[in-house]
N, C-alpha and C. Protein backbone atom coordinates (compact mmCIF):
# COMPACT_ATOMS: atom_id res chain seq x y z
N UNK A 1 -10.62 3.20 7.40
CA UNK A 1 -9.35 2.56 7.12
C UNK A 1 -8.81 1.94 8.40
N UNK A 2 -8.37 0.64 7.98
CA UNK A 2 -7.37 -0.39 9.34
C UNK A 2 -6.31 -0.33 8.86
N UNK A 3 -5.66 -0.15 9.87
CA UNK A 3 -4.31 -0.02 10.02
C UNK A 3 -4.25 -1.23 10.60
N UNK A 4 -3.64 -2.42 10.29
CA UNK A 4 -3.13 -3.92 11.27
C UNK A 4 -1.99 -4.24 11.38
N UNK A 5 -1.59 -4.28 12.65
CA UNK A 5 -0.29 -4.36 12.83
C UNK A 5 -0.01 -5.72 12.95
N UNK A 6 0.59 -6.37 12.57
CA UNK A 6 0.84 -7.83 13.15
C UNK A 6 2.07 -8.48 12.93
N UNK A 7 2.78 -9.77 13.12
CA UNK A 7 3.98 -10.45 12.66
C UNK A 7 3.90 -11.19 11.27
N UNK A 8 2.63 -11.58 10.65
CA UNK A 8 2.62 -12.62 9.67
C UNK A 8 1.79 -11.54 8.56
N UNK A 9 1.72 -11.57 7.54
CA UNK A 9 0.58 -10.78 6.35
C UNK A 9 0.86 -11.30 5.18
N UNK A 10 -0.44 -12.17 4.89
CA UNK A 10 -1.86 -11.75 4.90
C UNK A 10 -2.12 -12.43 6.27
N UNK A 11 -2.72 -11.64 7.33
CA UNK A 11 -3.10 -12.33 8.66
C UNK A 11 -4.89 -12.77 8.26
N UNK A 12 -5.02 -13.83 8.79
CA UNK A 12 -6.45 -14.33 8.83
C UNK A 12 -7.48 -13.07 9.09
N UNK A 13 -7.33 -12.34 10.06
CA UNK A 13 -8.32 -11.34 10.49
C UNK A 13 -8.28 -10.29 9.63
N UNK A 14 -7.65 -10.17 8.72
CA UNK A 14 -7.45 -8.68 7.31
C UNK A 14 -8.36 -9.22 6.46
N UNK A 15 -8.63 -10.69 5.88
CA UNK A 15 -9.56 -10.98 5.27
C UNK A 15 -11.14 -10.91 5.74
N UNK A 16 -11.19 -11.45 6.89
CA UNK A 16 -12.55 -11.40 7.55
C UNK A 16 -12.75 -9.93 7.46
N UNK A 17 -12.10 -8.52 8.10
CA UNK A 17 -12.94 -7.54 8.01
C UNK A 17 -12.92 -6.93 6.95
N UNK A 18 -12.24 -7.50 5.33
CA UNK A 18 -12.67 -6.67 4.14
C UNK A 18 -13.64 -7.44 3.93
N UNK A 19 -14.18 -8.22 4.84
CA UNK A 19 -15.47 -8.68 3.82
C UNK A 19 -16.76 -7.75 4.65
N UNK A 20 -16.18 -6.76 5.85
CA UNK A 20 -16.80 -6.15 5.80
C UNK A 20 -17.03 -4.67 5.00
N UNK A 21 -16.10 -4.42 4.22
CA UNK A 21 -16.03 -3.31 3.34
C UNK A 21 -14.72 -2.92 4.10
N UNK A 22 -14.35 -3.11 4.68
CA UNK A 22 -13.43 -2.08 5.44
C UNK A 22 -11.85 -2.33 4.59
N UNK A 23 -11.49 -1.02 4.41
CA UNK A 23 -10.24 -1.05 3.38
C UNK A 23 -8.90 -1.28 4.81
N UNK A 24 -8.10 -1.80 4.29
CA UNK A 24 -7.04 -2.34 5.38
C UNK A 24 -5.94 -2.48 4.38
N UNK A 25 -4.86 -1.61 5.71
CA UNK A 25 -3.38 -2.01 5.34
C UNK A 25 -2.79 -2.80 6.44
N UNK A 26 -1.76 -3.65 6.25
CA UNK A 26 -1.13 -4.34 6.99
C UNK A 26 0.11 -4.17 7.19
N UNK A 27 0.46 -4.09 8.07
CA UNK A 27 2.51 -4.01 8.59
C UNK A 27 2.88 -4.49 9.78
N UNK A 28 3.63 -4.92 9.02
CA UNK A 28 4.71 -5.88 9.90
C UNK A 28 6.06 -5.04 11.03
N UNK A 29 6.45 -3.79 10.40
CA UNK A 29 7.31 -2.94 11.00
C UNK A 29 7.02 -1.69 11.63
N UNK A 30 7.21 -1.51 12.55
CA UNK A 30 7.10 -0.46 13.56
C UNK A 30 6.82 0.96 12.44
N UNK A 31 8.12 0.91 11.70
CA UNK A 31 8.06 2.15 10.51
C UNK A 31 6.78 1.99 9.55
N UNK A 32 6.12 0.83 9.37
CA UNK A 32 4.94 0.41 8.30
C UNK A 32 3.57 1.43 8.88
N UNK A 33 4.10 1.08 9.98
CA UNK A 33 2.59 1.81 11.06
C UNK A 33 2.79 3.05 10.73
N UNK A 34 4.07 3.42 10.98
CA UNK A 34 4.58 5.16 11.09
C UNK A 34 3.89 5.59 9.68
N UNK A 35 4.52 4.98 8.75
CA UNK A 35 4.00 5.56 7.34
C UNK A 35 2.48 5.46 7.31
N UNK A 36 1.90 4.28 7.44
CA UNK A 36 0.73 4.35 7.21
C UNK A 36 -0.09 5.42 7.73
N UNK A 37 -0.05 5.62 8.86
CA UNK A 37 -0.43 6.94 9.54
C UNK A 37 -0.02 8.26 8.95
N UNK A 38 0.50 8.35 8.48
CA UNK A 38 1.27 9.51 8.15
C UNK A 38 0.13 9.64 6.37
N UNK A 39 0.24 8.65 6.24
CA UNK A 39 -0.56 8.38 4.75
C UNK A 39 -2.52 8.25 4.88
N UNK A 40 -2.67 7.77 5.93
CA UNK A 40 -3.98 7.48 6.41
C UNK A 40 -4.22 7.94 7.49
N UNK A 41 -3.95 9.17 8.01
CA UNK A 41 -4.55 10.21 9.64
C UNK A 41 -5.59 9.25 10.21
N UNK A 42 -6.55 9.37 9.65
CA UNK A 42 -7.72 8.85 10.31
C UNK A 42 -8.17 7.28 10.25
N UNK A 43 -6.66 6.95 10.10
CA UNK A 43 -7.07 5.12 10.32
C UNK A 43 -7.17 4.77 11.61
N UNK A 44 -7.75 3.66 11.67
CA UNK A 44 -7.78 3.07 13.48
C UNK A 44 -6.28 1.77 13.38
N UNK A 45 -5.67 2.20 14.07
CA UNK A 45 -4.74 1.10 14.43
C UNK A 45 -5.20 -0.12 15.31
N UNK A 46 -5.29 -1.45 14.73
CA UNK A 46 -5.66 -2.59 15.61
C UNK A 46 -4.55 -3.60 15.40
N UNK A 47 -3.85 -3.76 16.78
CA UNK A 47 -2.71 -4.73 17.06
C UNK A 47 -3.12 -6.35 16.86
N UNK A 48 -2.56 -6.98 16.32
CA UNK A 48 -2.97 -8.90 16.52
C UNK A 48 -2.15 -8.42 18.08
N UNK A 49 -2.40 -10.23 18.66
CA UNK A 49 -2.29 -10.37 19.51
C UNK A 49 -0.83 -11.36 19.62
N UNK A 50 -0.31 -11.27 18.72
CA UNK A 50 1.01 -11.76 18.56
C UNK A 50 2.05 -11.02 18.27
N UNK A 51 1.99 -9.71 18.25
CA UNK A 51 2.83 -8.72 18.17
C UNK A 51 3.72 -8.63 19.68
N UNK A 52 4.89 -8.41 20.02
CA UNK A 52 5.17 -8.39 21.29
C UNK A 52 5.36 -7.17 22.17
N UNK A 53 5.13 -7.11 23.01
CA UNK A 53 4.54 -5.64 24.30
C UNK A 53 5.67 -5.11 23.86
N UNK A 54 6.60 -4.76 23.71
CA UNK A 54 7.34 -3.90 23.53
C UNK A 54 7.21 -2.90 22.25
N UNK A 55 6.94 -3.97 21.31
CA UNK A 55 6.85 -3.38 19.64
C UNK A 55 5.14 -2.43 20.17
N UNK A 56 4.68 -3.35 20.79
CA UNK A 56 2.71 -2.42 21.04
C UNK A 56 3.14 -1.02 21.55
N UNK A 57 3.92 -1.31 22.86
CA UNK A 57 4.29 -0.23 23.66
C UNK A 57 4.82 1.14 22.85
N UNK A 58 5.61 1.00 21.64
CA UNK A 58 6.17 2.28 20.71
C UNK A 58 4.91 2.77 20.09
N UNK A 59 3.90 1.77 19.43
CA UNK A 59 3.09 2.71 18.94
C UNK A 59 2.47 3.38 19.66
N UNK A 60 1.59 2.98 20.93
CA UNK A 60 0.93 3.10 21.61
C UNK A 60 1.36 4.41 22.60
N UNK A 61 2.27 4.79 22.28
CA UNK A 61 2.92 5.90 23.07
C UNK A 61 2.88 7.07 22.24
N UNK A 62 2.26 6.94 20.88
CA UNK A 62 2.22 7.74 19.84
C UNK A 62 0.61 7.68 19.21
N UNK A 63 0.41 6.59 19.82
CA UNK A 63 -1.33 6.92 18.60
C UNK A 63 -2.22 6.14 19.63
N UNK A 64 -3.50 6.59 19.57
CA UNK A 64 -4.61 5.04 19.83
C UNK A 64 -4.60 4.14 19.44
N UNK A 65 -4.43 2.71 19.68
CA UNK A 65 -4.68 1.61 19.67
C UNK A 65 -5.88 0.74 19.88
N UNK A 66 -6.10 -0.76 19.17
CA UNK A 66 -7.08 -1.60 19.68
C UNK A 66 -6.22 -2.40 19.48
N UNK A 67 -5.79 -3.05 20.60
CA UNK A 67 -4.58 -4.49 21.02
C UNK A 67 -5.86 -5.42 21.30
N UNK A 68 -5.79 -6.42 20.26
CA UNK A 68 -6.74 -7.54 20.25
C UNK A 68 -6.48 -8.89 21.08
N UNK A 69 -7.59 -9.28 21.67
CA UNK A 69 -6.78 -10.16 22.71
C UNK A 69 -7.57 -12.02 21.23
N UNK A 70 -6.47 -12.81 21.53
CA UNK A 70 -6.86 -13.85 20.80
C UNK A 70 -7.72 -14.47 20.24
N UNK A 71 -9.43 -14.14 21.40
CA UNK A 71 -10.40 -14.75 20.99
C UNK A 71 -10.96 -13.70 20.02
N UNK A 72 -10.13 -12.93 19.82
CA UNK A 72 -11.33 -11.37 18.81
C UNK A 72 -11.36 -12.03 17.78
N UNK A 73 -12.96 -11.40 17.06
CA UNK A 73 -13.71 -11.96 16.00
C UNK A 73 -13.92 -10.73 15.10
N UNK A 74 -13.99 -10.64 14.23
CA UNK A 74 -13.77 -9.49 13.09
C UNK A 74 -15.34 -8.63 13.57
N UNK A 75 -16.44 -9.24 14.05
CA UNK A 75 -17.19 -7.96 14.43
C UNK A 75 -17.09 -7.95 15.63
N UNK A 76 -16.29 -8.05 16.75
CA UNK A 76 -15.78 -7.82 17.65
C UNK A 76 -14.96 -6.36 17.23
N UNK A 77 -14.20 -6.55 16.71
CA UNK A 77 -13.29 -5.48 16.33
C UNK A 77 -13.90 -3.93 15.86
N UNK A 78 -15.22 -4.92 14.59
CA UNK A 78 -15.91 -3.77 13.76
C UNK A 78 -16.62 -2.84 15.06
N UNK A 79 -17.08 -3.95 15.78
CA UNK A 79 -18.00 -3.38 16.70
C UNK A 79 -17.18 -2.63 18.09
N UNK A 80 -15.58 -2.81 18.46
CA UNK A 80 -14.79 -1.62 18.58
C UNK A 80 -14.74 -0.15 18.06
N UNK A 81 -14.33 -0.24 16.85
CA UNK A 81 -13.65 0.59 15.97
C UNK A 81 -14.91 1.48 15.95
N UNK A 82 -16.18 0.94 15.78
CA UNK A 82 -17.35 2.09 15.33
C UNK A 82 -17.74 2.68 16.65
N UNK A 83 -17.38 2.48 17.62
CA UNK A 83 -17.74 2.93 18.75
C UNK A 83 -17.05 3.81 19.53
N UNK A 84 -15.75 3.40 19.73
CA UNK A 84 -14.47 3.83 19.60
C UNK A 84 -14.34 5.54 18.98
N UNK A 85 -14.86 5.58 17.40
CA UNK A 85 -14.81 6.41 16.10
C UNK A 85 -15.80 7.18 16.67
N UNK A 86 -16.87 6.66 16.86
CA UNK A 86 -18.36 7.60 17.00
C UNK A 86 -19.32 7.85 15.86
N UNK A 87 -18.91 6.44 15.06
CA UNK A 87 -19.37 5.58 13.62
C UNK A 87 -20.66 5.42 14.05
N UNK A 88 -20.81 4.37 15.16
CA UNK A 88 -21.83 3.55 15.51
C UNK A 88 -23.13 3.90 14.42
N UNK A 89 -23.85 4.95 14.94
CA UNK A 89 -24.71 5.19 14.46
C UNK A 89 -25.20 5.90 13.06
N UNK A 90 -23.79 5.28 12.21
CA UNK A 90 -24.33 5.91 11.30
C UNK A 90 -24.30 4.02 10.45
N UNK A 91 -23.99 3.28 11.16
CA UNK A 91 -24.05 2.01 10.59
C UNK A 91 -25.32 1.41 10.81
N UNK A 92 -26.02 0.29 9.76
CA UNK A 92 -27.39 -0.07 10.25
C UNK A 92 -26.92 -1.83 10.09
């Protein structure tokens, strides 16, 4: 599970990684994240890169993060998150 934090939803990059299977929620509010977590423990939180340092800075003081820098590409990310997780190797 993704957790995506961003300013706009449906963000371009939520579509690209359900087409990798990956189930994703999106929020826009500081509290969206809170819940989601609270609802999904073991999601990975990944920031767009248009979110602003301050709003990153609250979560990030509370959970792990992947703050995406502009050029990220949805297996950029995948290929974060599974590595990150300790997924990797169970993916082929």
């Amino acid at each position: 599970m993704i957790i995506l934090f961003t300013t706009t939803a449906p963000h371009p990059i939520a579509d690209e990684l359900s087409k990798f299977g990956l189930p994703i929620r999106e929020a826009i509010a500081i509290s969206e994240v809170f819940s989601l977590v609270e609802q999904y423990p073991d999601a990975s939180i990944v920031i767009t890169p248009d979110v602003e340092l301050d709003r990153v800075k609250i979560i990030q003081q509370h959970h792990s993060t992947l703050h995406l820098q502009a050029s990220a590409t949805a297996r950029d990310i995948l290929f974060e998150i599974l590595h990150l997780t300790g997924k990797a190797e169970s993916v082929q």
